[in-house]
C-alpha atoms as a PDB file:
ATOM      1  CA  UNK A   1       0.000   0.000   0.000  1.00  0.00           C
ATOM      2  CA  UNK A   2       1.837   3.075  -0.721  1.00  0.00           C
ATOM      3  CA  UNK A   3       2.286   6.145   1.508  1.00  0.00           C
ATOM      4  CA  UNK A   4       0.092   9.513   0.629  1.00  0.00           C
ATOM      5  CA  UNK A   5       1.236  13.088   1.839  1.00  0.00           C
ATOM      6  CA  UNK A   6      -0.950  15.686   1.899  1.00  0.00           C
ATOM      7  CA  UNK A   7       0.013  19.269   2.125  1.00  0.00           C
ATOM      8  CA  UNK A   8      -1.976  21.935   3.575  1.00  0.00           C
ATOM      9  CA  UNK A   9      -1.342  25.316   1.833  1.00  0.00           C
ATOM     10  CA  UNK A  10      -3.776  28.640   2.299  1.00  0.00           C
ATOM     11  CA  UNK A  11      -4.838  31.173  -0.603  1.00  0.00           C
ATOM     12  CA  UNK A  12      -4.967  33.440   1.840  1.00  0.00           C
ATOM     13  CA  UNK A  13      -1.600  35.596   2.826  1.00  0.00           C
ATOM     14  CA  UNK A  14      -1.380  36.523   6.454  1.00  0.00           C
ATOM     15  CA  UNK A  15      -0.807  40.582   6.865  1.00  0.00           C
ATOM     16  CA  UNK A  16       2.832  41.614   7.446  1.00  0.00           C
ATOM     17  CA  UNK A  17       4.035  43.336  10.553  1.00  0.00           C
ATOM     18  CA  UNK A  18       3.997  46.512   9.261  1.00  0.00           C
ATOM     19  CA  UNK A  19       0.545  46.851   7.839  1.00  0.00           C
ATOM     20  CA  UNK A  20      -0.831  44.950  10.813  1.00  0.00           C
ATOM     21  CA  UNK A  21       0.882  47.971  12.792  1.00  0.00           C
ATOM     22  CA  UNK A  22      -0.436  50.838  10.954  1.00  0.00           C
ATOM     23  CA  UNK A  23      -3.847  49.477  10.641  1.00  0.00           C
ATOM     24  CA  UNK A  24      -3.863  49.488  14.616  1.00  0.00           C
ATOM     25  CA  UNK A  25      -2.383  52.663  14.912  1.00  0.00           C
ATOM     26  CA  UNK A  26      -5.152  53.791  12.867  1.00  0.00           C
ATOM     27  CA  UNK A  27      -7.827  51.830  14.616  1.00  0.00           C
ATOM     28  CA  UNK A  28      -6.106  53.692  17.845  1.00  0.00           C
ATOM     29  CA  UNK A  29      -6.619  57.028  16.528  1.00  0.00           C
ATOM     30  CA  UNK A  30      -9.906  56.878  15.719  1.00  0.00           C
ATOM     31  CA  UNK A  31     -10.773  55.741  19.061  1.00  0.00           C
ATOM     32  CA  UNK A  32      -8.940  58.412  20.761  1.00  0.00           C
ATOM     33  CA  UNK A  33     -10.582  61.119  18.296  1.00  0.00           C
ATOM     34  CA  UNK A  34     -13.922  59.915  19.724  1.00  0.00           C
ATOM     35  CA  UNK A  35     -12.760  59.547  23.131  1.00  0.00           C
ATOM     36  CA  UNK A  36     -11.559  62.996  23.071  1.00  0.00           C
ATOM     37  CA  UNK A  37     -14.381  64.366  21.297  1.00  0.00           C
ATOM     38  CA  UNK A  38     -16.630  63.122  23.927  1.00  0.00           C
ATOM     39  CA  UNK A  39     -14.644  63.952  26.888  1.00  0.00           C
ATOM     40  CA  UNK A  40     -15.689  67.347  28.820  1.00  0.00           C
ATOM     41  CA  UNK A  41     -12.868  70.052  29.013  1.00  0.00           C
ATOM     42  CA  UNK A  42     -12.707  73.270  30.621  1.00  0.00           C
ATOM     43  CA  UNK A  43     -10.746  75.838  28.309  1.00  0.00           C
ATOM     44  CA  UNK A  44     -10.291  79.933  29.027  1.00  0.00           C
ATOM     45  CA  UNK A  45     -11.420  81.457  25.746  1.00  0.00           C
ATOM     46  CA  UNK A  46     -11.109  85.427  25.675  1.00  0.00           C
ATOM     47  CA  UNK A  47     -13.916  87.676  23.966  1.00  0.00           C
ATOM     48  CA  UNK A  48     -14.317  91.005  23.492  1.00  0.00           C
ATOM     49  CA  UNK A  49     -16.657  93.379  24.708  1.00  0.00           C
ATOM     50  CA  UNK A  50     -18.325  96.437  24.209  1.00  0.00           C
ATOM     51  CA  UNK A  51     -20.334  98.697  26.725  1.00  0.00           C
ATOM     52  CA  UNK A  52     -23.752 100.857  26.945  1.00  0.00           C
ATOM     53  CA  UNK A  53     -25.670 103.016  29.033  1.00  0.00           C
ATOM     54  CA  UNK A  54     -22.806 103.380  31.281  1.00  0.00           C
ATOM     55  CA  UNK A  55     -24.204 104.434  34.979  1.00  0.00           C
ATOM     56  CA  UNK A  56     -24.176 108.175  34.769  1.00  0.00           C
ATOM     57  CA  UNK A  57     -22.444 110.280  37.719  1.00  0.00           C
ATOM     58  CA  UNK A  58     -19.856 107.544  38.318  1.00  0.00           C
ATOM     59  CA  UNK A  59     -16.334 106.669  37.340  1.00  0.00           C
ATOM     60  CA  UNK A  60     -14.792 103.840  36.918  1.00  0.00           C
ATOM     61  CA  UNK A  61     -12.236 102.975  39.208  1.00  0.00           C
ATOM     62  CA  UNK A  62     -10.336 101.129  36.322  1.00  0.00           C
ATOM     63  CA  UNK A  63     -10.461 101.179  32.503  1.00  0.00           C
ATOM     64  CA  UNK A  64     -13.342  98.962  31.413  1.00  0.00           C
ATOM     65  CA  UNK A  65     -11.792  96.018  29.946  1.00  0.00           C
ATOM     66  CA  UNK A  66     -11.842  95.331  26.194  1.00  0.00           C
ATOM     67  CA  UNK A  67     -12.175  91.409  26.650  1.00  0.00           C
ATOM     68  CA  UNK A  68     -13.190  89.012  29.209  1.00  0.00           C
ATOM     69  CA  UNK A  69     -11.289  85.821  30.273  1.00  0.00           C
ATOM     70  CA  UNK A  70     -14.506  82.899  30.230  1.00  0.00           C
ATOM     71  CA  UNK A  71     -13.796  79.454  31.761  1.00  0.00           C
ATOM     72  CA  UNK A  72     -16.112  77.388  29.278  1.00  0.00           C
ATOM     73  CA  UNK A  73     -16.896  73.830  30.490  1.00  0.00           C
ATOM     74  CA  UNK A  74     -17.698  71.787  27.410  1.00  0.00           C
ATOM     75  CA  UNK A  75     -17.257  68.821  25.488  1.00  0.00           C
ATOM     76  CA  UNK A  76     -14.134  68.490  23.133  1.00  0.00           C
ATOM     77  CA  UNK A  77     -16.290  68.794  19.938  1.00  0.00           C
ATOM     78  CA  UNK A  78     -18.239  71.866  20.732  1.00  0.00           C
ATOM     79  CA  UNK A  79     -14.529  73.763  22.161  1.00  0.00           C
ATOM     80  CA  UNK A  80     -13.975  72.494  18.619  1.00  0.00           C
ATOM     81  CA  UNK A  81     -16.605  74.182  16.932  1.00  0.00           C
ATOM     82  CA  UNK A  82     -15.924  77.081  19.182  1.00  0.00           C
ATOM     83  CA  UNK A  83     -12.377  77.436  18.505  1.00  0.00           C
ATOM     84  CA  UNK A  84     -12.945  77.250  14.631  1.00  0.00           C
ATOM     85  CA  UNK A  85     -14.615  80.198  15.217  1.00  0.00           C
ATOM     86  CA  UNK A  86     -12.673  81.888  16.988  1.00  0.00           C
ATOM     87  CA  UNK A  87     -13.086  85.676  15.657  1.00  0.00           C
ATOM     88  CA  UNK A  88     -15.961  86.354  17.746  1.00  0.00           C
ATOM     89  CA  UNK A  89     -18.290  88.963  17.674  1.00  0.00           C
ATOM     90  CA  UNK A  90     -18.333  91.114  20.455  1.00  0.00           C
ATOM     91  CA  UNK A  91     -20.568  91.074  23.137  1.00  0.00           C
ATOM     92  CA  UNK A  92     -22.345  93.668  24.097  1.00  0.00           C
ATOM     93  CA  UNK A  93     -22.884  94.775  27.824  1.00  0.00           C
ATOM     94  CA  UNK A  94     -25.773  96.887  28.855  1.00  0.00           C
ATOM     95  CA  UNK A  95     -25.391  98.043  31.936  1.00  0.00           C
ATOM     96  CA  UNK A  96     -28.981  98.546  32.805  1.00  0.00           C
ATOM     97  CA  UNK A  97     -29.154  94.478  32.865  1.00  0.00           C
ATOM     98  CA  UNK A  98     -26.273  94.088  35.134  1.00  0.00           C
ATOM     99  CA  UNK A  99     -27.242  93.223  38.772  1.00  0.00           C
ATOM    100  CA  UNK A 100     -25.641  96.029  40.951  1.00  0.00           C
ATOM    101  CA  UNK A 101     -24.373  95.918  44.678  1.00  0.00           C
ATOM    102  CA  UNK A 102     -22.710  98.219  47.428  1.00  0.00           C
ATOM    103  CA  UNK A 103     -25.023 100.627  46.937  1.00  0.00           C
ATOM    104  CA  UNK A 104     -25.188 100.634  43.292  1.00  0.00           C
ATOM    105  CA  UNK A 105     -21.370 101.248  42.576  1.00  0.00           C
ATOM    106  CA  UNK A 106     -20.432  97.483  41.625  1.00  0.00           C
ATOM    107  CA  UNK A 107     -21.662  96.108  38.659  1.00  0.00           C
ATOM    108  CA  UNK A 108     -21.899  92.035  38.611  1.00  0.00           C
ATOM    109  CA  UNK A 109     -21.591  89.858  35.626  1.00  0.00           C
ATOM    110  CA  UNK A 110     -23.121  86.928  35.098  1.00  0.00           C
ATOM    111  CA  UNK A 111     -23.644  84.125  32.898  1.00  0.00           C
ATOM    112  CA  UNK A 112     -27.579  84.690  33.405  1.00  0.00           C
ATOM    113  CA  UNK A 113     -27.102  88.128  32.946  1.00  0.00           C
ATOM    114  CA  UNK A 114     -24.700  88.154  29.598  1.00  0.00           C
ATOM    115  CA  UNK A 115     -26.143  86.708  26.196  1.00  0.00           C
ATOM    116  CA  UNK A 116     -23.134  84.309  25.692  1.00  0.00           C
ATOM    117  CA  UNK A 117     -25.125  82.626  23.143  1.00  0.00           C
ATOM    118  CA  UNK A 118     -24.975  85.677  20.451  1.00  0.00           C
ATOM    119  CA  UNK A 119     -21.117  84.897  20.337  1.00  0.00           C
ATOM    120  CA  UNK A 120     -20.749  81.219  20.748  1.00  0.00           C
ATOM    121  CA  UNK A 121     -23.889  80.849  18.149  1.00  0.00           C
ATOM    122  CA  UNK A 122     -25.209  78.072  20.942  1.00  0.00           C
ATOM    123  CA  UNK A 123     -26.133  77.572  24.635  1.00  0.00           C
ATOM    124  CA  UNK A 124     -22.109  76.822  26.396  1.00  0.00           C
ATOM    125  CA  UNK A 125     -21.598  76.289  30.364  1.00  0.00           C
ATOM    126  CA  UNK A 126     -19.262  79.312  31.712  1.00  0.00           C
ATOM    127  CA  UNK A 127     -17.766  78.185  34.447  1.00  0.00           C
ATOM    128  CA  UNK A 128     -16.290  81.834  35.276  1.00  0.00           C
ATOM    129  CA  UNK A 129     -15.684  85.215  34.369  1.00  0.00           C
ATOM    130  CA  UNK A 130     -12.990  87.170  34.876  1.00  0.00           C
ATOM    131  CA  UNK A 131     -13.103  90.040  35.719  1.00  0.00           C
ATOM    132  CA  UNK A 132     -16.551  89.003  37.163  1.00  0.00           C
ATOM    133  CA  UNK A 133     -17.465  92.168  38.636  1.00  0.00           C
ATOM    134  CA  UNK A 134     -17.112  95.877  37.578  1.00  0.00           C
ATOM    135  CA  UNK A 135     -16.277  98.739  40.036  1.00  0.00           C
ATOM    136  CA  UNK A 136     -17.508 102.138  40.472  1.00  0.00           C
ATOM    137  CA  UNK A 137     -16.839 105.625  42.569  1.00  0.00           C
ATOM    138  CA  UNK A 138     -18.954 108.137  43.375  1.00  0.00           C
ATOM    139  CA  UNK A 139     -18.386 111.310  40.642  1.00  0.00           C
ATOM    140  CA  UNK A 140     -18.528 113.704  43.766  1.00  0.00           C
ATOM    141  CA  UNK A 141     -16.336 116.217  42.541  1.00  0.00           C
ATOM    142  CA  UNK A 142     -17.199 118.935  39.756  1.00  0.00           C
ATOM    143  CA  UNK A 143     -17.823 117.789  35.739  1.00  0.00           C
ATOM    144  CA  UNK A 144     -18.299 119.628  32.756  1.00  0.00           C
ATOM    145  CA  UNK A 145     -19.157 119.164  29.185  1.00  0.00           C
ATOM    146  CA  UNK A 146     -16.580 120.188  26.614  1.00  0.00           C
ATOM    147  CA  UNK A 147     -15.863 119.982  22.957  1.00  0.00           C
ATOM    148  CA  UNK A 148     -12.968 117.245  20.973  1.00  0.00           C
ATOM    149  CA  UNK A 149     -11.233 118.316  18.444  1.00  0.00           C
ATOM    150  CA  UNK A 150      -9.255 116.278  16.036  1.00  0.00           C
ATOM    151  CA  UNK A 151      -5.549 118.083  14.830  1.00  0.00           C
ATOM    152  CA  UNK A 152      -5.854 116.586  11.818  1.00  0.00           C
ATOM    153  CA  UNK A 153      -4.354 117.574   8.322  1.00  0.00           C
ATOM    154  CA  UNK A 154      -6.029 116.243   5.100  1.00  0.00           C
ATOM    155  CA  UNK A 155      -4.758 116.225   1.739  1.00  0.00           C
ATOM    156  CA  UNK A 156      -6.835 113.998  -0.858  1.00  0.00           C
ATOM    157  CA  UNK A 157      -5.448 112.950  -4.365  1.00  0.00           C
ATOM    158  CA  UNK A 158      -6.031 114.524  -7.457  1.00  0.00           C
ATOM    159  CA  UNK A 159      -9.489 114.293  -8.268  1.00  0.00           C
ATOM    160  CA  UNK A 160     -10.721 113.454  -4.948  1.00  0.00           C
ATOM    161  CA  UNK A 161     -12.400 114.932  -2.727  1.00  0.00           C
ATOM    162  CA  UNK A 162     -14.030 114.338   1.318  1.00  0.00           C
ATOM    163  CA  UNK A 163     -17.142 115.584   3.358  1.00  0.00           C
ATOM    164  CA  UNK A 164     -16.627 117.172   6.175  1.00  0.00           C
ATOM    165  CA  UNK A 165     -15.183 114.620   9.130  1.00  0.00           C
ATOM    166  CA  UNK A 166     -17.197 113.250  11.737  1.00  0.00           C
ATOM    167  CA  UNK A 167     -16.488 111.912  15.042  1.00  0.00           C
ATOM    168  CA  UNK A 168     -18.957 109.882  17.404  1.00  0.00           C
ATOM    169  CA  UNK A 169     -18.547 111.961  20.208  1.00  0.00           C
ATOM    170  CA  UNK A 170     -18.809 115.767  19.691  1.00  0.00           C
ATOM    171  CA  UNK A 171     -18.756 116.800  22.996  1.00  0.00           C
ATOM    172  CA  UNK A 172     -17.830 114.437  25.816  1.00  0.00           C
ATOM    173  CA  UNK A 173     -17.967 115.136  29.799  1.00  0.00           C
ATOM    174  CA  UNK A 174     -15.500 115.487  31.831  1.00  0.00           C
ATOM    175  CA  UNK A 175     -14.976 115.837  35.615  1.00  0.00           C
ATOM    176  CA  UNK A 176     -12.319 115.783  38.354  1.00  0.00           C
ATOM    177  CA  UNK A 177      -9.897 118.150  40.145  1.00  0.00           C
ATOM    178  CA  UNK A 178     -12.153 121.634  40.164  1.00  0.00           C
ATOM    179  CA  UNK A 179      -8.825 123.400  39.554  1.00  0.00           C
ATOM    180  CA  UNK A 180      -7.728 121.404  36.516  1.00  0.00           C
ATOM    181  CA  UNK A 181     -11.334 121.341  34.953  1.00  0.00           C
ATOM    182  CA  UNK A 182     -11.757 125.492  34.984  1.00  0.00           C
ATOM    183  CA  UNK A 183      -8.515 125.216  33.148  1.00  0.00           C
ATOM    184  CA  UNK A 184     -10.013 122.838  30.341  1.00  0.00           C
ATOM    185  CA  UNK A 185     -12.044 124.323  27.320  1.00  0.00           C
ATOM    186  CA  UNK A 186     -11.614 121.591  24.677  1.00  0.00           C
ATOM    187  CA  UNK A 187     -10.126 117.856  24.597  1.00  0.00           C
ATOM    188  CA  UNK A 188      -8.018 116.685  22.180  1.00  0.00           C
ATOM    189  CA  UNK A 189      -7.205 113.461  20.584  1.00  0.00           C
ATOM    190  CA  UNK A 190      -3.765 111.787  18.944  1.00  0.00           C
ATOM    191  CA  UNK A 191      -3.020 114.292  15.913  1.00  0.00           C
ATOM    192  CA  UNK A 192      -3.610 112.804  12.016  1.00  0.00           C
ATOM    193  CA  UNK A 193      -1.943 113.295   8.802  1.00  0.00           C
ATOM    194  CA  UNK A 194      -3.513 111.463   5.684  1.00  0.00           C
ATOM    195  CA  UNK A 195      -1.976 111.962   2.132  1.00  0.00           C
ATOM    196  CA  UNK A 196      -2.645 111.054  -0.858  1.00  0.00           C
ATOM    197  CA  UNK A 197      -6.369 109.907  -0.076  1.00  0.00           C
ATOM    198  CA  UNK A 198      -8.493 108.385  -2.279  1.00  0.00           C
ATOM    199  CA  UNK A 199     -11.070 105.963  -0.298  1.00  0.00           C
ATOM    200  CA  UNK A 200     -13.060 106.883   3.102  1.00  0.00           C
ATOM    201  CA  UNK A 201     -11.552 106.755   6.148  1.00  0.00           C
ATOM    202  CA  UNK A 202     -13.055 105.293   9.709  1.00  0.00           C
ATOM    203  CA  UNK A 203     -10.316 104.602  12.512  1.00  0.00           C
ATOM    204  CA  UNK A 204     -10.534 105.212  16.426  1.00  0.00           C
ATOM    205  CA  UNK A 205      -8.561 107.784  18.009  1.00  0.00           C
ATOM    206  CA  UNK A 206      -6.882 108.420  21.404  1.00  0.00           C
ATOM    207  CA  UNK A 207      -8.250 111.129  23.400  1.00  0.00           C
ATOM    208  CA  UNK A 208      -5.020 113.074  24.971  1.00  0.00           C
ATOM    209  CA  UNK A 209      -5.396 112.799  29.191  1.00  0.00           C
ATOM    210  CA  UNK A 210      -6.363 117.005  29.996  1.00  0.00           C
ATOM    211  CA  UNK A 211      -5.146 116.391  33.454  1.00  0.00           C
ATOM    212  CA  UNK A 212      -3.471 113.862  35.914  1.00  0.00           C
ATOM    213  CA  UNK A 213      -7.073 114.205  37.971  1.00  0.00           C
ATOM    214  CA  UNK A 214      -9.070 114.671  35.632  1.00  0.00           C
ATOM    215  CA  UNK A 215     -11.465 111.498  33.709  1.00  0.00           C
ATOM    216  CA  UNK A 216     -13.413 111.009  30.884  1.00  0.00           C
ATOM    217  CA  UNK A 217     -15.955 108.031  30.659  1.00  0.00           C
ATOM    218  CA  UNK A 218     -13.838 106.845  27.308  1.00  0.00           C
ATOM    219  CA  UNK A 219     -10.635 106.931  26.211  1.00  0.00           C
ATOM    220  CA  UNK A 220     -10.651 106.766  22.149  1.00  0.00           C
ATOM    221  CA  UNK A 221     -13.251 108.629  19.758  1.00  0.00           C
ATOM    222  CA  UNK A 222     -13.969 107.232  15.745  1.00  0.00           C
ATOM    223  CA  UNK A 223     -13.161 109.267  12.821  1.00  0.00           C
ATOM    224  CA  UNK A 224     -14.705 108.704   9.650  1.00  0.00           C
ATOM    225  CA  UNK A 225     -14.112 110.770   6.507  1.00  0.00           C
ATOM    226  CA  UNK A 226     -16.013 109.947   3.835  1.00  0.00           C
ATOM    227  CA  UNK A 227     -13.741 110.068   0.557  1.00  0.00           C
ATOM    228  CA  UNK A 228     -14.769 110.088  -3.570  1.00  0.00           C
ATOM    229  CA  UNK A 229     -13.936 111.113  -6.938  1.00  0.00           C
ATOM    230  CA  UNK A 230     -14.763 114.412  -7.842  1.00  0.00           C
ATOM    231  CA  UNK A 231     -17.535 115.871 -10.680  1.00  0.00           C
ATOM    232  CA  UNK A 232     -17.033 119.424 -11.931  1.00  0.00           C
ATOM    233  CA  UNK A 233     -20.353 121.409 -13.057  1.00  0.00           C
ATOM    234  CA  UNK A 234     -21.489 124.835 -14.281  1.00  0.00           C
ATOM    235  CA  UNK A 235     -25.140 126.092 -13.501  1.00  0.00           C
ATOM    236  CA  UNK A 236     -26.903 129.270 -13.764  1.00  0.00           C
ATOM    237  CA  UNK A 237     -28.275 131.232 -10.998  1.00  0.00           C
ATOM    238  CA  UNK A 238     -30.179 134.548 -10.790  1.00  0.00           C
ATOM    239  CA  UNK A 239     -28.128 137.103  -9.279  1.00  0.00           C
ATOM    240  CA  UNK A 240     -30.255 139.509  -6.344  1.00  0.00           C
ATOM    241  CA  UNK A 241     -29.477 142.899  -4.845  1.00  0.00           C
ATOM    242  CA  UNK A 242     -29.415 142.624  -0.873  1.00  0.00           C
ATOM    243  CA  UNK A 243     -31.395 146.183  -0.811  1.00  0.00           C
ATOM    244  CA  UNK A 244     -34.019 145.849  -3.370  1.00  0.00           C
ATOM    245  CA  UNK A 245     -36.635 146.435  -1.669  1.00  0.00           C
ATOM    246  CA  UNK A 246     -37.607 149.994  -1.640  1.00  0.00           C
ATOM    247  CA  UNK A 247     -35.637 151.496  -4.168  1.00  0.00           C
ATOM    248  CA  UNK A 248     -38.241 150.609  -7.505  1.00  0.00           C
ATOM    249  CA  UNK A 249     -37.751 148.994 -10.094  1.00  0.00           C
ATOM    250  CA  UNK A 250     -33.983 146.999 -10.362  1.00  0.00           C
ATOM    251  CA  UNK A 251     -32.966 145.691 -13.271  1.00  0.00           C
ATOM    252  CA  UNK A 252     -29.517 143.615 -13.571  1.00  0.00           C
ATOM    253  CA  UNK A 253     -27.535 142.881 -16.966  1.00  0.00           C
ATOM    254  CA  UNK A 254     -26.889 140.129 -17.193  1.00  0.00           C
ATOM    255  CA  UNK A 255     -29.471 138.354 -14.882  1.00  0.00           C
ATOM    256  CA  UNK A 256     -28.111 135.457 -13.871  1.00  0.00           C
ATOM    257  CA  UNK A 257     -24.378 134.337 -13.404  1.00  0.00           C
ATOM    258  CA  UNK A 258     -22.686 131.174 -14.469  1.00  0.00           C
ATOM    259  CA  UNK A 259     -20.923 129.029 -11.226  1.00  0.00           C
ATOM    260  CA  UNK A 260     -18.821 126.265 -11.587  1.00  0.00           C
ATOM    261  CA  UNK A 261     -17.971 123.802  -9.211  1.00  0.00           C
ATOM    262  CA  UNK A 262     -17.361 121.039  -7.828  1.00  0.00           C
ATOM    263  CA  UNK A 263     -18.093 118.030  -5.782  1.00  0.00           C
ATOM    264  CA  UNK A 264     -18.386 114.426  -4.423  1.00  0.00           C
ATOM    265  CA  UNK A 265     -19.529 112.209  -7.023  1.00  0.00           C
ATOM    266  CA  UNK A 266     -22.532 110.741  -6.219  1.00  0.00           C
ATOM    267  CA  UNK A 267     -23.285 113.607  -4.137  1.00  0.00           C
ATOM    268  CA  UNK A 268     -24.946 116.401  -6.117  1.00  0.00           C
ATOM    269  CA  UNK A 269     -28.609 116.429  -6.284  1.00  0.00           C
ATOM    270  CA  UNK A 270     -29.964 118.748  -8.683  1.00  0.00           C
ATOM    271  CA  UNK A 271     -32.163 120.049  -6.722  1.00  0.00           C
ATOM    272  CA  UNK A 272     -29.887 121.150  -4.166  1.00  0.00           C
ATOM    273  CA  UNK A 273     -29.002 124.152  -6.689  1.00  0.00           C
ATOM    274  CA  UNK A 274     -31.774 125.909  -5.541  1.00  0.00           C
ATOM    275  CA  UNK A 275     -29.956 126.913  -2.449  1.00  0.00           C
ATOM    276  CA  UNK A 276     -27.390 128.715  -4.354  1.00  0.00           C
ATOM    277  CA  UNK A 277     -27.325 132.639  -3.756  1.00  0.00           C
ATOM    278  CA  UNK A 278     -25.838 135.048  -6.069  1.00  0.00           C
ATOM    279  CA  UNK A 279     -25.887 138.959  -4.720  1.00  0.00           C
ATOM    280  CA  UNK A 280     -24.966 142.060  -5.476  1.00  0.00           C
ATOM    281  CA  UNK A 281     -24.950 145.171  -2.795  1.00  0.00           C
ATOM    282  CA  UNK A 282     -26.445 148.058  -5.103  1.00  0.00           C
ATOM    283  CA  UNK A 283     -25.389 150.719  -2.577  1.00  0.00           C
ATOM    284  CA  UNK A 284     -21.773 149.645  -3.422  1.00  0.00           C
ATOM    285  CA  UNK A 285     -22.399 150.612  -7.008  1.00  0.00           C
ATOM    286  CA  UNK A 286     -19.771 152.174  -9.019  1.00  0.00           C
ATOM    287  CA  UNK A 287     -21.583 155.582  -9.454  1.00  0.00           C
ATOM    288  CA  UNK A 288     -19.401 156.108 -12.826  1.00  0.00           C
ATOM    289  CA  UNK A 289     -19.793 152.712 -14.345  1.00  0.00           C
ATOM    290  CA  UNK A 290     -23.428 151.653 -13.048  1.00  0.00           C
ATOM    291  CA  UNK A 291     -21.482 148.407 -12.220  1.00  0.00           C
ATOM    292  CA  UNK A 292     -21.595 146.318  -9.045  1.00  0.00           C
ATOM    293  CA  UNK A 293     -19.295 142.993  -8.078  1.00  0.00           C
ATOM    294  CA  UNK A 294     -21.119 139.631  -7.234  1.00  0.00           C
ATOM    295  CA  UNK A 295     -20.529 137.818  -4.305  1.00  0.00           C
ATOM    296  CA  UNK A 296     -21.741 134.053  -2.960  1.00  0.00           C
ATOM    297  CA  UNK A 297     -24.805 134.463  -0.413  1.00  0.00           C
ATOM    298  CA  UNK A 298     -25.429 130.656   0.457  1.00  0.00           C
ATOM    299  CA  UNK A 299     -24.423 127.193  -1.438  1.00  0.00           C
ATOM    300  CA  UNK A 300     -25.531 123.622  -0.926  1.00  0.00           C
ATOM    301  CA  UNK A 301     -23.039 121.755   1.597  1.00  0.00           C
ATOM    302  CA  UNK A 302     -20.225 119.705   0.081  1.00  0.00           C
ATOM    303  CA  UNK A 303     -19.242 122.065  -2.606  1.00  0.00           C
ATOM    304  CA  UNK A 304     -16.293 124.165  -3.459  1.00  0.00           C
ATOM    305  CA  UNK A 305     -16.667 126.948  -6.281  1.00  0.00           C
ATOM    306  CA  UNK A 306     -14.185 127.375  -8.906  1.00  0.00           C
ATOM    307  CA  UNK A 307     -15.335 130.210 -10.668  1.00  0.00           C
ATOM    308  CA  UNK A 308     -18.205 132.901 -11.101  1.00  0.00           C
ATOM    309  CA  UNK A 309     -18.790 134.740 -14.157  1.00  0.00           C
ATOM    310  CA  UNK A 310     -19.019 137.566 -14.743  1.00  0.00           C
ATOM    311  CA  UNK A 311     -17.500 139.291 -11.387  1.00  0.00           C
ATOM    312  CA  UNK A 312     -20.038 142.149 -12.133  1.00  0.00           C
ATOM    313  CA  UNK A 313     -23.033 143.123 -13.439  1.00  0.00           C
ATOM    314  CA  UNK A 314     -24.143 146.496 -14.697  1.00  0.00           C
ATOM    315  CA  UNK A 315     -27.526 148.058 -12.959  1.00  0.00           C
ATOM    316  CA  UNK A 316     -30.352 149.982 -13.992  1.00  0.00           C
ATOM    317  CA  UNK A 317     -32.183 151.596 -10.887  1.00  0.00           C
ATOM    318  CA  UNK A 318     -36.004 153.061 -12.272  1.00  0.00           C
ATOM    319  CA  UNK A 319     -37.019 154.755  -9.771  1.00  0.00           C
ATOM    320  CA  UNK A 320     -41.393 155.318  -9.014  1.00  0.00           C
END
């Protein structure tokens, strides 16, 4: 009988080391993303504020801060989802929510108090703010109102032109040291050359301190100038005598004067030439001549004359 050997052999190669290794390591990862993803962290995340309605007759006894330090408690996707977002918008305080103590010169914030939700886009469990509570003094000594003014120098480029500048704070109270406020008729800010300009302007500006005892309520004001190309135009306007009444019958040759000018594009309004003036002071009247020089009564805001013409007119007086 003769001898059979059978040999087993598989189709089926077993994995080598090193792909059994990084499928594991893989396999590990994932795990640990989802373990950490699950797992509840508490992370300081820093947003910025803004304030409103700011108690009146009190000072504060430190600069309001521009950001607060928030201890969120949450789970490691949402910090995720947080942290991708992390240019937040920033939250505004009103102070007529804020719980107040001692007598109404501390100012507490809370998490019930503060719409958190606004900046994180969902509900998120702060575990603490910092600074938690804002503190206030009694304004007991003397305040008064005065004006800001901006030393600024503006010089637009060739063909451009800018409105008048505005600030967000005109006037602005001030009060301290009686001595050092009678001394104070105007605040100032950080001076500002621009050059060269041609598109708007808006940027904050530090108020110089008037006086080492002396506080304002804010430290910076915002400048905007608005900036655009300008248009040139030539319209005709009647020209009036400042004393006609009385004195008959007036008659002025030529009648109306030709004004060019110019302006902001996307400014002029046709209508708006209806506040230009053109006069003439008869009782300044060249006695030899009959002639009389024009000047500008009013014009619409926002524009700068280039030329009138003509200069003068010639007058005919008839009298009743």
């Amino acid at each position: 009988m003769g001898t059979t050997n059978t040999k087993y052999s598989s189709d089926k190669k077993k994995p080598g080391k090193t792909k059994a290794f990084f499928i594991c390591l893989l396999i590990a990862s994932f795990l640990w993303v989802v373990h950490s993803l699950n797992t509840v962290y508490t992370y300081t995340i820093k947003v910025p504020v803004t304030f409103k309605n700011l108690p009146r007759n009190k000072k504060p006894l430190v600069q309001l801060p521009e950001h607060l330090n928030l201890d969120v408690k949450a789970s490691g996707l949402r910090l995720a989802l947080i942290l991708f977002n992390k240019k937040f918008k920033p939250l505004e305080i009103d102070f007529n929510s804020l719980k107040s103590v001692n007598r109404n010169r501390n100012y507490v914030l809370s998490t019930s108090q503060l719409n958190f939700k606004s900046v994180f886009k969902f509900e998120t469990l702060i575990k603490h703010i910092s600074p938690d509570t804002l503190y206030f003094s009694e304004k007991v000594s003397y305040q008064k109102t005065v004006p800001i003014k901006v030393p600024l120098y503006i010089k637009c480029m060739e063909g451009y032109g800018h409105k008048k500048p505005a600030l967000n704070f005109s006037y602005l109270t001030i009060w301290g040291d009686t001595a050092q406020l009678d001394k104070i008729d105007t605040l100032y800010t950080q001076a500002l050359t621009l050059t060269n300009l041609n598109k708007s302007v808006n940027t904050n500006l530090d108020l110089l301190s008037p006086g080492s005892e002396v506080y304002t309520s804010v430290n910076e004001v915002n400048l905007s100038i608005e900036v655009a190309k300008l248009i040139e135009e030539t319209i005709a306007v009647p020209v009036k005598d400042i004393h006609a009444a009385g004195k008959g019958q007036i008659n002025i040759f030529p009648s109306t004067i030709k004004v060019t000018f110019t302006t902001l594009q996307n400014n002029f309004n046709r209508e708006d030439t209806v506040l230009f003036k053109m006069m003439i002071n008869s009782e300044k009247m060249d006695r030899h001549t009959n002639k009389c020089p024009v000047f500008v009564g009013t014009v619409p805001g926002n524009i700068t004359i280039m030329n009138i013409e003509p200069k003068e007119v010639e007058i005919l007086i008839l009298k009743r």
